[in-house]
N, C-alpha and C. Protein backbone atom coordinates (compact mmCIF):
# COMPACT_ATOMS: atom_id res chain seq x y z
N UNK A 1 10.36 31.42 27.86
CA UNK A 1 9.27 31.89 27.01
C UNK A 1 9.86 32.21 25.63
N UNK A 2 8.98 31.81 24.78
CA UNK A 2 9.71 32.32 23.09
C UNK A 2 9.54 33.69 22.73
N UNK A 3 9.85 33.72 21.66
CA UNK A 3 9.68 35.32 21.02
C UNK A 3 8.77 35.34 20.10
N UNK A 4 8.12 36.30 19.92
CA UNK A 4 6.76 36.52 18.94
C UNK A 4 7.30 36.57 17.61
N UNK A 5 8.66 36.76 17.47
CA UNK A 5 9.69 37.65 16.46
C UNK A 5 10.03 35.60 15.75
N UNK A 6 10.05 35.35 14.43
CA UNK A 6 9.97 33.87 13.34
C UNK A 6 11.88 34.18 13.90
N UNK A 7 12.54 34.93 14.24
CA UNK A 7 13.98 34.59 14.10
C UNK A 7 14.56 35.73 14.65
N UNK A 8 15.95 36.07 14.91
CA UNK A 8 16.60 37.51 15.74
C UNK A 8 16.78 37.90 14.71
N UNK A 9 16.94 37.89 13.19
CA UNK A 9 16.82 38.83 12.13
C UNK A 9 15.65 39.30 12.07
N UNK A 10 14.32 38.70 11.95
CA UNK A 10 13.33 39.79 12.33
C UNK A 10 13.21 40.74 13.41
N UNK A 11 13.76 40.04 14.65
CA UNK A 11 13.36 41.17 15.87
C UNK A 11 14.48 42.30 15.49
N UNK A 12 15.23 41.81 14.95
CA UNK A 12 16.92 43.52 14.65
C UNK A 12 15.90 44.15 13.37
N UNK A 13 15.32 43.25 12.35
CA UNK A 13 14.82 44.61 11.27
C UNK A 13 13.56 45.39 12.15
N UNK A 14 12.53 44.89 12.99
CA UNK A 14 11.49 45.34 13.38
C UNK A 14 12.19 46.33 14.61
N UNK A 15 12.80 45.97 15.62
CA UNK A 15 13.80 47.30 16.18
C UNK A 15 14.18 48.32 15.32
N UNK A 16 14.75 47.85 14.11
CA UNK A 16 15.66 49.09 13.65
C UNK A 16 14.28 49.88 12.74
N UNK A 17 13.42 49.31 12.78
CA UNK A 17 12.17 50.32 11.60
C UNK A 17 11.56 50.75 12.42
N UNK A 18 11.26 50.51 13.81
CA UNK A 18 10.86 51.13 14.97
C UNK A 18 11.80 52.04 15.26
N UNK A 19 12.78 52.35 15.59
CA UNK A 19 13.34 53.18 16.14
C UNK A 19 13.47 54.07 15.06
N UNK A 20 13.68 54.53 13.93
CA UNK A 20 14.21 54.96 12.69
C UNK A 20 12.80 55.94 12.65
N UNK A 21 11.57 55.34 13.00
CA UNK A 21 10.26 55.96 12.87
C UNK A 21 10.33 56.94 14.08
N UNK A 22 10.52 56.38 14.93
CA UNK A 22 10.22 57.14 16.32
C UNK A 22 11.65 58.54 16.54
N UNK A 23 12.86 57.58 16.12
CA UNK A 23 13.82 59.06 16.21
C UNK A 23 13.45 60.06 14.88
N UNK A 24 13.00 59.65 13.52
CA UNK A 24 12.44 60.81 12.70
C UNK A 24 11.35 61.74 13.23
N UNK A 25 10.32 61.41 14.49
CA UNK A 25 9.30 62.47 15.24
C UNK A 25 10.12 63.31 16.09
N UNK A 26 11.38 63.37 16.26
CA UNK A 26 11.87 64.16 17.45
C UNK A 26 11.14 64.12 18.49
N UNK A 27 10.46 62.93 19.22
CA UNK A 27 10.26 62.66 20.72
C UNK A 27 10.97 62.21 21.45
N UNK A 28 10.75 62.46 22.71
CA UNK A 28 11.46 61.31 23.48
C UNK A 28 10.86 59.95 23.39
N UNK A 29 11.39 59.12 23.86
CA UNK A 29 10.62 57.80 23.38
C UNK A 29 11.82 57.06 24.36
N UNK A 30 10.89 55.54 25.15
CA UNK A 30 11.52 54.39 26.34
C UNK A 30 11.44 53.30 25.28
N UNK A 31 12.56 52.38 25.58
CA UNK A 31 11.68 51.11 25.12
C UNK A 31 12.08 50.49 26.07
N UNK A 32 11.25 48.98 26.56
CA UNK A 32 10.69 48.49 27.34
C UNK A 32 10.30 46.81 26.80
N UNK A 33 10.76 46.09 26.78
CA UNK A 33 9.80 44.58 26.80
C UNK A 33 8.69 44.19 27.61
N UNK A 34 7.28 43.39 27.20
CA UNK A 34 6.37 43.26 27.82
C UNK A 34 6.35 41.96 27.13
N UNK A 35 5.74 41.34 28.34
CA UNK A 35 5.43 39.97 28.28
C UNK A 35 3.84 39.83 27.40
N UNK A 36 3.50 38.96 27.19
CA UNK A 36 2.60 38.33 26.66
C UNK A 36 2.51 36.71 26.41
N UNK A 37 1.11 36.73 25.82
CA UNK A 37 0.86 35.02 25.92
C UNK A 37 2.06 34.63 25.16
N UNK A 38 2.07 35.22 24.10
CA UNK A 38 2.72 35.08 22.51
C UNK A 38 4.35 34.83 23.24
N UNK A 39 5.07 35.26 23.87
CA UNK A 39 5.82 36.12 24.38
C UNK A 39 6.20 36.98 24.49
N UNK A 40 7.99 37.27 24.59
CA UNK A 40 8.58 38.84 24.94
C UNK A 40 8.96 39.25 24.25
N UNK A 41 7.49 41.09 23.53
CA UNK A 41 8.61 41.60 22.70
C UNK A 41 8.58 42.74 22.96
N UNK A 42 9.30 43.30 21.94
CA UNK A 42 9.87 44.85 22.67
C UNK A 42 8.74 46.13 22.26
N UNK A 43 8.66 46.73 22.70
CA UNK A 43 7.67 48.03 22.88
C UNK A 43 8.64 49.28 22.97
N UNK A 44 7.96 50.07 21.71
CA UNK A 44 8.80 51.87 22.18
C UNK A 44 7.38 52.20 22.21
N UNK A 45 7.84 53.13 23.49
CA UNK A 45 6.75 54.50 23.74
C UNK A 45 7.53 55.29 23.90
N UNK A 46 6.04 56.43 22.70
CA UNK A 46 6.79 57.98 22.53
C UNK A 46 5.79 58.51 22.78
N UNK A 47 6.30 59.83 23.14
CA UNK A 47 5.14 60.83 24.04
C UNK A 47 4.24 60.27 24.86
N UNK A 48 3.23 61.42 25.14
CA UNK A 48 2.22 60.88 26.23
C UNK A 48 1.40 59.84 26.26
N UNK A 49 1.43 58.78 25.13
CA UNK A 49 0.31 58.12 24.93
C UNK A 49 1.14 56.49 24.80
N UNK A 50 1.34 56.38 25.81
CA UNK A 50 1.77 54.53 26.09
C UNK A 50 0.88 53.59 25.71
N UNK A 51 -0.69 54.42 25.43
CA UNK A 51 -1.80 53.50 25.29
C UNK A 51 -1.37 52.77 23.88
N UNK A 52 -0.87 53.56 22.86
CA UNK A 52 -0.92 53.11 21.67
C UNK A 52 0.12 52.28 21.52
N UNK A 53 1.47 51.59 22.62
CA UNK A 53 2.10 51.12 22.75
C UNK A 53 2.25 49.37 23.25
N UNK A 54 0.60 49.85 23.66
CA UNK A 54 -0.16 48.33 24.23
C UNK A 54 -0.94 47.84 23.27
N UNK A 55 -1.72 49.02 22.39
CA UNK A 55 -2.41 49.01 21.46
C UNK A 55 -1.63 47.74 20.46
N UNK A 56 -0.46 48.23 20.13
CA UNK A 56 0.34 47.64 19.41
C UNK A 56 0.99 46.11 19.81
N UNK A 57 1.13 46.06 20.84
CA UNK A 57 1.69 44.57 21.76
C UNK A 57 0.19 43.87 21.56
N UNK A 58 -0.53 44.42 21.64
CA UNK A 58 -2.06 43.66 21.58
C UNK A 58 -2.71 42.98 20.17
N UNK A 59 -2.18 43.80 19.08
CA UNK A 59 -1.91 43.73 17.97
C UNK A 59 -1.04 42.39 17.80
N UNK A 60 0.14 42.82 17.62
CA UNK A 60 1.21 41.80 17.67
C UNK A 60 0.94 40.43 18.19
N UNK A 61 -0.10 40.00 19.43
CA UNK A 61 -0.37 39.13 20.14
C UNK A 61 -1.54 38.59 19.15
N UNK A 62 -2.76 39.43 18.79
CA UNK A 62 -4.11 38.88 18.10
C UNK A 62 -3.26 38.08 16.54
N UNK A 63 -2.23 38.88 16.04
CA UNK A 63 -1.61 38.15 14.94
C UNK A 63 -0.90 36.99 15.03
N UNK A 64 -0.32 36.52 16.03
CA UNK A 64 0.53 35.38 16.80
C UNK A 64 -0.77 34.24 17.25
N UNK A 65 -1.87 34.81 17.78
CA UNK A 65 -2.71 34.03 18.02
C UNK A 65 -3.40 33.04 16.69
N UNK A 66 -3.50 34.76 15.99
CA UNK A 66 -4.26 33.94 13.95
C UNK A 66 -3.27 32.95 13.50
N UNK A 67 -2.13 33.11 13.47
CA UNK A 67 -1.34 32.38 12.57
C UNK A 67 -1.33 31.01 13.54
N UNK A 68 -1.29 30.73 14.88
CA UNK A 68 -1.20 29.80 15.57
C UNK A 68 -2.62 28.67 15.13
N UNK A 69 -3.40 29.75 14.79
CA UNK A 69 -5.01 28.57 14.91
C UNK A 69 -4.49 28.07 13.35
N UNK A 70 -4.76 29.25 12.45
CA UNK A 70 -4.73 28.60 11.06
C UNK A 70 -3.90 27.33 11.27
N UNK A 71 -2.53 27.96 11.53
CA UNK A 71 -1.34 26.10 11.66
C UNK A 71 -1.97 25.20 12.33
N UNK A 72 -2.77 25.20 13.46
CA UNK A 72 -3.79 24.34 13.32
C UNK A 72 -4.62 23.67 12.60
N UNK A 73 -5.50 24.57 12.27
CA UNK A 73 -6.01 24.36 11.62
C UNK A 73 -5.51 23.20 9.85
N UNK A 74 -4.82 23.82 9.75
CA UNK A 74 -3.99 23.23 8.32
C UNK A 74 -3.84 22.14 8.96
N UNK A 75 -3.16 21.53 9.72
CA UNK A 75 -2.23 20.47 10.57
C UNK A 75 -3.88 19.34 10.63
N UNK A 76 -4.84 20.43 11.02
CA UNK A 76 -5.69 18.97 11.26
C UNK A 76 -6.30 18.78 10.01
N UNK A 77 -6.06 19.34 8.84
CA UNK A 77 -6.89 19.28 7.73
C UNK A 77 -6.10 18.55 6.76
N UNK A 78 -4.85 18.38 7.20
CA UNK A 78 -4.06 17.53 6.71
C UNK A 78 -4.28 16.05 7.24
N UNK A 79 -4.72 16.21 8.29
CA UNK A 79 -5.27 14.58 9.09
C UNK A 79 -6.29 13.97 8.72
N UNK A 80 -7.16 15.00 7.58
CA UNK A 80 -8.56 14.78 7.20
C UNK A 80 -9.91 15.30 8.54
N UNK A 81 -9.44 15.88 9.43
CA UNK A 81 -10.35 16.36 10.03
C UNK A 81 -10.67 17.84 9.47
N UNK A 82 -11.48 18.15 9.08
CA UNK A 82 -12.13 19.76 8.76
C UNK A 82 -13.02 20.40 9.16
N UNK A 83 -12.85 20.05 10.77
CA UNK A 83 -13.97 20.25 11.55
C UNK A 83 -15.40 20.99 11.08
N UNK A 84 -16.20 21.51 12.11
CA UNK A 84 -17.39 21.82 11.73
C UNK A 84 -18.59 20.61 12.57
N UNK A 85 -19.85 21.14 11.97
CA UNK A 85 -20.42 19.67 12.28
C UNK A 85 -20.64 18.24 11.54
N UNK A 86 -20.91 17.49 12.27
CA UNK A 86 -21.05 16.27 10.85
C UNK A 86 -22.30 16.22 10.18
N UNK A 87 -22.43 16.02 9.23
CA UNK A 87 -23.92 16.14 8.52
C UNK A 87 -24.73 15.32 8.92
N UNK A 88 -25.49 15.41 9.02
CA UNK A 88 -26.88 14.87 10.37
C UNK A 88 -27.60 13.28 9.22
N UNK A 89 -27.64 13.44 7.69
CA UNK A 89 -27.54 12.52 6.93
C UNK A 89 -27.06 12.32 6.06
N UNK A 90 -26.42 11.08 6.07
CA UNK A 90 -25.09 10.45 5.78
C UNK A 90 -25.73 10.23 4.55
N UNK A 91 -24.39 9.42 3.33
CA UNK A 91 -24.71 8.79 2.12
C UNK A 91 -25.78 7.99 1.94
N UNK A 92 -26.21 6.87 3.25
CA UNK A 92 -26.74 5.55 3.06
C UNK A 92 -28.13 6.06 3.53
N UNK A 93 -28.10 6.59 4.35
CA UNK A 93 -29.29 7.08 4.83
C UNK A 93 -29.98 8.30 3.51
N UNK A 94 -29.16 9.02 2.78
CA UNK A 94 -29.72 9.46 1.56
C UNK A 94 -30.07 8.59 0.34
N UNK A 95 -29.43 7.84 0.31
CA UNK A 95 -29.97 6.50 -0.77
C UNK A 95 -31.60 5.77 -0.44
N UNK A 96 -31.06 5.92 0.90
CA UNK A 96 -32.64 4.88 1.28
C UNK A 96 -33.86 6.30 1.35
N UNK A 97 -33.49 7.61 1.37
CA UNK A 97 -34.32 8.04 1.35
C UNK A 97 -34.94 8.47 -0.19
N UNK A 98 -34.00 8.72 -0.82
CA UNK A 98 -34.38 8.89 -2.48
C UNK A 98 -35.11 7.78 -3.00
N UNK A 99 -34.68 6.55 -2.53
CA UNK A 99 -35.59 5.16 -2.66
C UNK A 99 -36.24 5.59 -2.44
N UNK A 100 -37.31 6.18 -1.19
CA UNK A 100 -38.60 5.90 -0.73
C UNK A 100 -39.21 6.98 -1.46
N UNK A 101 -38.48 8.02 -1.84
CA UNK A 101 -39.03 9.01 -2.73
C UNK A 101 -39.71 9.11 -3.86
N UNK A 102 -38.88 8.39 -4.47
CA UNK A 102 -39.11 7.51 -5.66
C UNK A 102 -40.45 6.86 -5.66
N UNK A 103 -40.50 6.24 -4.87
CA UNK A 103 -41.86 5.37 -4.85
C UNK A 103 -43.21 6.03 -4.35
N UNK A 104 -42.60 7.33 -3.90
CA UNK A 104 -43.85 8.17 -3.56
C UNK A 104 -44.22 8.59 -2.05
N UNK A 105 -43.41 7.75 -1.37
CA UNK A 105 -43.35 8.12 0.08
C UNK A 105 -43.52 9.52 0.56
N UNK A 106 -44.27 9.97 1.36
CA UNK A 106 -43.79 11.46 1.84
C UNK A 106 -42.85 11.90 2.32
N UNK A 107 -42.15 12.81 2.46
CA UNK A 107 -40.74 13.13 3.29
C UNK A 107 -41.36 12.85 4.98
N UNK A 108 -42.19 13.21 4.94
CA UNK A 108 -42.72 13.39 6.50
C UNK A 108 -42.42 11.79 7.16
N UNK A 109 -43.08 10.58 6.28
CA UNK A 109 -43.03 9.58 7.03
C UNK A 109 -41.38 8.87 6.55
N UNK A 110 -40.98 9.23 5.24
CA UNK A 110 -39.31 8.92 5.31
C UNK A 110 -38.40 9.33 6.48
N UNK A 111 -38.72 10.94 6.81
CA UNK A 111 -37.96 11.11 8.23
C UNK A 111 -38.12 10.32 9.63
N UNK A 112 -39.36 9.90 9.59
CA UNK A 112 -39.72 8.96 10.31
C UNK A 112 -39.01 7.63 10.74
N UNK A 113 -38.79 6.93 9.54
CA UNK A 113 -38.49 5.42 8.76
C UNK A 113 -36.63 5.82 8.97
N UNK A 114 -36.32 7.23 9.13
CA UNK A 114 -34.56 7.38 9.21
C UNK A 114 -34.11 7.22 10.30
N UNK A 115 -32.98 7.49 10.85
CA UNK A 115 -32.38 7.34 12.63
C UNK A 115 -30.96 7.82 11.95
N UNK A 116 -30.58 8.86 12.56
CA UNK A 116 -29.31 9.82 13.09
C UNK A 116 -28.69 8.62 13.61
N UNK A 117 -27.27 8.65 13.22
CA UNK A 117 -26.21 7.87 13.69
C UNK A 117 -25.46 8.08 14.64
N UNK A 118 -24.77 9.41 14.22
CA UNK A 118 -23.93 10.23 15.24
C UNK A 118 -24.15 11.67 15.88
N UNK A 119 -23.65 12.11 16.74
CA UNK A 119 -23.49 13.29 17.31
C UNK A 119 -24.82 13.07 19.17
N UNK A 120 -24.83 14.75 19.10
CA UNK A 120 -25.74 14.98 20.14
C UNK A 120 -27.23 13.94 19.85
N UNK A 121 -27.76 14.09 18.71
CA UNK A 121 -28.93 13.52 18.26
C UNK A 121 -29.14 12.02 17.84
N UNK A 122 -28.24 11.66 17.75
CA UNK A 122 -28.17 9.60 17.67
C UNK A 122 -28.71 9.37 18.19
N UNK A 123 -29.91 8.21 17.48
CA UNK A 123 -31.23 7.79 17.84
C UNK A 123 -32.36 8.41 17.13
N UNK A 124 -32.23 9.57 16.98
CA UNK A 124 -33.76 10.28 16.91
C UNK A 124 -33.78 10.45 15.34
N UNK A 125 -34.73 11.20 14.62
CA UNK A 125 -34.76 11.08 13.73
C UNK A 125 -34.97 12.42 13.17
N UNK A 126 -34.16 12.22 11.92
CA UNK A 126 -33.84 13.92 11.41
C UNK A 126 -35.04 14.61 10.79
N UNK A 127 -34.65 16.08 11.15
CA UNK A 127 -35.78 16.64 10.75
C UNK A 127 -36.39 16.90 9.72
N UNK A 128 -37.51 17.22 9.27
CA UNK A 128 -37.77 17.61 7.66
C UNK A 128 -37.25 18.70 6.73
N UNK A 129 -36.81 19.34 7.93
CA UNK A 129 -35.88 20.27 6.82
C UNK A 129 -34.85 19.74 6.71
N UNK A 130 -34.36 19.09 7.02
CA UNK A 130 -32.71 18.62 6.84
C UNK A 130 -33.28 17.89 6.07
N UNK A 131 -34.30 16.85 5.89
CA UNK A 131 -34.57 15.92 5.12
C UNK A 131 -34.70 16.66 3.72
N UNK A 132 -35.51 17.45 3.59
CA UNK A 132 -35.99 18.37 2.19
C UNK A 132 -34.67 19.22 1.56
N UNK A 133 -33.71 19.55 2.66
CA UNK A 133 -32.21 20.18 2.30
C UNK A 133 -31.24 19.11 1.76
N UNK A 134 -31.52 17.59 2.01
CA UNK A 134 -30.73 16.52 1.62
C UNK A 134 -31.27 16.39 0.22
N UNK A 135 -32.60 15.91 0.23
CA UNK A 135 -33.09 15.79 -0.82
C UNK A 135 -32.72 16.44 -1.82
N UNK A 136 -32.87 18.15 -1.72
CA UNK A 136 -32.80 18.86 -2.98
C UNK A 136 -31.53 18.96 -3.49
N UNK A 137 -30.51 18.87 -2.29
CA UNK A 137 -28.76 18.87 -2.86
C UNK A 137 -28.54 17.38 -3.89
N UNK A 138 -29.42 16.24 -3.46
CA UNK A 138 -29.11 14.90 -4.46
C UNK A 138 -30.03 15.00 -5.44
N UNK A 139 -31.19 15.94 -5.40
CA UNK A 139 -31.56 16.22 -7.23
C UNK A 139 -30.62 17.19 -8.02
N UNK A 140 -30.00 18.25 -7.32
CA UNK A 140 -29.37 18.87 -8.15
C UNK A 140 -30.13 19.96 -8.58
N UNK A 141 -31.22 20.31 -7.60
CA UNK A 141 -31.80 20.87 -7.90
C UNK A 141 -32.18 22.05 -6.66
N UNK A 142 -32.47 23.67 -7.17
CA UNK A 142 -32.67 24.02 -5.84
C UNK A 142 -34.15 23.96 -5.55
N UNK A 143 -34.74 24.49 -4.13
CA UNK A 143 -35.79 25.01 -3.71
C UNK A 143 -36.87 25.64 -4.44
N UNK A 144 -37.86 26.11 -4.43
CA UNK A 144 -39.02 26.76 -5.34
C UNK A 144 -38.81 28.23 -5.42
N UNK A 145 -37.91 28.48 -3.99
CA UNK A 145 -37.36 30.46 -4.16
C UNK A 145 -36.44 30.46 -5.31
N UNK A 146 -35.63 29.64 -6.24
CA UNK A 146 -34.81 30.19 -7.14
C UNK A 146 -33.63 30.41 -6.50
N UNK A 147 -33.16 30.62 -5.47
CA UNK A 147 -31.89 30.72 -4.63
C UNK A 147 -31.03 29.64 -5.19
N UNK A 148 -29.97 29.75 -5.00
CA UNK A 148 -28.69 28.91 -5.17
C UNK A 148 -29.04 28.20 -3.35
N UNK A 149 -28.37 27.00 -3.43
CA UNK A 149 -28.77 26.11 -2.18
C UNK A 149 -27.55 26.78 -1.37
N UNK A 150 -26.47 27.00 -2.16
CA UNK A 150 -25.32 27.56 -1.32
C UNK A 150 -24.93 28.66 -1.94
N UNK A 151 -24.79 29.82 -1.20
CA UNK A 151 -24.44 31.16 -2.04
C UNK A 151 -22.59 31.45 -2.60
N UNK A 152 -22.40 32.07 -3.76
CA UNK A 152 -21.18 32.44 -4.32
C UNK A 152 -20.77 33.22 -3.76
N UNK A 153 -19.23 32.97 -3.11
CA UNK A 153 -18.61 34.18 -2.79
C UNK A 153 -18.56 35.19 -3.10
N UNK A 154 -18.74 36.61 -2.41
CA UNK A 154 -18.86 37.59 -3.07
C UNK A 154 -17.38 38.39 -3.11
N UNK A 155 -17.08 38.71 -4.63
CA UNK A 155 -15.77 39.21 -5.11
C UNK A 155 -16.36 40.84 -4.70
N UNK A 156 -15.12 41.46 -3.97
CA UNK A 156 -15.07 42.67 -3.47
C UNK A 156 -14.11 43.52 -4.90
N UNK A 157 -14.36 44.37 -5.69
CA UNK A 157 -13.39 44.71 -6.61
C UNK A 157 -13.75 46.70 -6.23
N UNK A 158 -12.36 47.37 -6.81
CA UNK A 158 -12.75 48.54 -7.06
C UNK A 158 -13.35 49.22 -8.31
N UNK A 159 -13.71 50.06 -8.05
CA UNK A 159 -14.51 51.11 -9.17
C UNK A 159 -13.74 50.82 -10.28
N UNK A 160 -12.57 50.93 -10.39
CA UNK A 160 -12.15 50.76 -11.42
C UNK A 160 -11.38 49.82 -12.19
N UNK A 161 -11.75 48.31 -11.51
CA UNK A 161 -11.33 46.87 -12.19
C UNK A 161 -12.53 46.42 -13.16
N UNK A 162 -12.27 46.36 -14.24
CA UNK A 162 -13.25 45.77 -14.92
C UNK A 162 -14.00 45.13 -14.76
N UNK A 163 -15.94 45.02 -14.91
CA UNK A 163 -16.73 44.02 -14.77
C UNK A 163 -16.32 42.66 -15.57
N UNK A 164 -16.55 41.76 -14.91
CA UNK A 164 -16.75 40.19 -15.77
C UNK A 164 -18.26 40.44 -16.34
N UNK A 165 -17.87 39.60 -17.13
CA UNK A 165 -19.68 39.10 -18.10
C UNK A 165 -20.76 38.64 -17.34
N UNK A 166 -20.09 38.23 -16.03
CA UNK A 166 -21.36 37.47 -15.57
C UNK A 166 -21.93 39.46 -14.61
N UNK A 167 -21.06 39.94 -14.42
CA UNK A 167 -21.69 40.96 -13.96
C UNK A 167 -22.24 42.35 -15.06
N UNK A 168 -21.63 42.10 -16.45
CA UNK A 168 -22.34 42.79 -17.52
C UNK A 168 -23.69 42.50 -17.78
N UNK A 169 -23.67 41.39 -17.70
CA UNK A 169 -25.37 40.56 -17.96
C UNK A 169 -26.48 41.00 -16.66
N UNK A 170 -25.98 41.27 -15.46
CA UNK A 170 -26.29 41.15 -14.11
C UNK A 170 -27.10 43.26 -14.68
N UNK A 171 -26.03 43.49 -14.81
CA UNK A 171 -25.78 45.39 -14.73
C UNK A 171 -27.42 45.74 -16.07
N UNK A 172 -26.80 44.98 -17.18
CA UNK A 172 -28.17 45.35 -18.31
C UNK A 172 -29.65 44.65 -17.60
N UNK A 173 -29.60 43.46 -17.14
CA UNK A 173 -30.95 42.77 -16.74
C UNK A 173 -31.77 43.99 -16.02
N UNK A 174 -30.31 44.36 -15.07
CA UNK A 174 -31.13 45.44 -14.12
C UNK A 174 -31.68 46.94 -14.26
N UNK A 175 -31.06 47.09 -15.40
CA UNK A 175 -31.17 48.58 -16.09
C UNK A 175 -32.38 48.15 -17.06
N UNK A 176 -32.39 46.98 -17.41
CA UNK A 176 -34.01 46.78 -18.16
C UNK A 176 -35.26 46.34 -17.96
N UNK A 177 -35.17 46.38 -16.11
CA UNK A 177 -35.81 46.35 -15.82
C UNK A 177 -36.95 47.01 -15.26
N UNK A 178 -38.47 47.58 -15.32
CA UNK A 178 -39.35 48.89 -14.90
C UNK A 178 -39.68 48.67 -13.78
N UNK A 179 -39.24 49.65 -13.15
CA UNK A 179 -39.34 50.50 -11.82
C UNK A 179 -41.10 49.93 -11.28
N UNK A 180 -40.58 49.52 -10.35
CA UNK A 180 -42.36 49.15 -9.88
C UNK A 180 -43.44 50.83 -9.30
N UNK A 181 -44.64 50.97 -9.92
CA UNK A 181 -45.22 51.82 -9.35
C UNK A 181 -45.08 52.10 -7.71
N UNK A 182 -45.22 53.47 -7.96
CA UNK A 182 -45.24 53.69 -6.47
C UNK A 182 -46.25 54.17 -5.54
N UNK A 183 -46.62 53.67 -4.87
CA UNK A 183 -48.22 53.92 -4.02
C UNK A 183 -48.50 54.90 -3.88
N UNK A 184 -49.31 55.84 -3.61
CA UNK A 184 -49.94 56.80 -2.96
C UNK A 184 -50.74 56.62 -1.56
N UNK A 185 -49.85 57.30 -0.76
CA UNK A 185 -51.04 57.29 0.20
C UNK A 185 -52.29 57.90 0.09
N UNK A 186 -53.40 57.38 0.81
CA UNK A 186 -54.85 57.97 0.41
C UNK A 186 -54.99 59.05 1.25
């Protein structure tokens, strides 16, 4: 079985900052190796609470697990696979539908006139919302709500990192804007 530990210089610095912690509490304290998927690494328990000793091997294991998928992950994204699902309509099948658009067709009977290539649904024919979600991504245009078709990541900052402009503009719109009346109950 391997070690959870990238090399034996990590497992000697992670021993020696473990122990260094645990002999500065003046406890007694075991250490002990425990197996795992990940494999065998070492565990100190101090005082009464071994729980937090599994706590930690459990830890150690959920992080061995993340880094294992991502390298996966990367590995197949380097193959050109980026999993997910496949988009239900393809390039050619959006061409022929903007054609029929064009000419005035309804979406209703274009979805009709289409056929799904691949996946669970090959054969049948895609739905109108997927049809009306294809559509509006090849005008370039969004929906009638004003929404973005795909939303912007949202930047997490603290109190005290400076706003960007796009959030100065965001901060005045909203400060100039009047408070909607407020009802009365009768």
């Amino acid at each position: 079985m391997t070690s959870v530990y990238r090399s034996e210089q990590a497992r000697a610095e992670v021993r020696r900052w473990c122990v260094s912690r645990i002999e500065g509490l003046g406890m007694a304290h075991a250490r002990s190796e425990v197996m795992t998927t990940a494999g065998v690494t070492g565990v100190v328990t101090a005082g009464p609470e071994p729980v937090a000793a599994l706590a930690v091997a459990g830890q150690i294991e959920r992080n061995y697990i993340r880094e294992k998928t991502l390298e996966g992950q990367f590995i197949a994204a380097s193959k050109g696979n980026h999993g997910g699902r496949p988009k239900v309509i393809d390039d050619d099948m959006l061409t022929f539908a903007v054609a029929l658009e064009d000419k005035g067709v309804p979406v209703p009977e274009i979805a009709k006139k289409l056929t799904i290539r691949v996946g669970k649904n090959a054969g049948k024919s895609p739905s109108f919302a997927s049809l009306y979600r294809a559509l509006a991504e090849a005008e370039g245009t969004a929906p009638d709500d004003g929404l973005p078709l795909r939303p912007k990541p949202a930047r997490v900052g603290r109190p005290e990192d400076p706003l960007t402009a796009e959030e100065i503009d965001l901060r005045e719109r909203l400060q100039a804007q009047t408070p909607p009346e407020r009802r009365r109950p009768l």
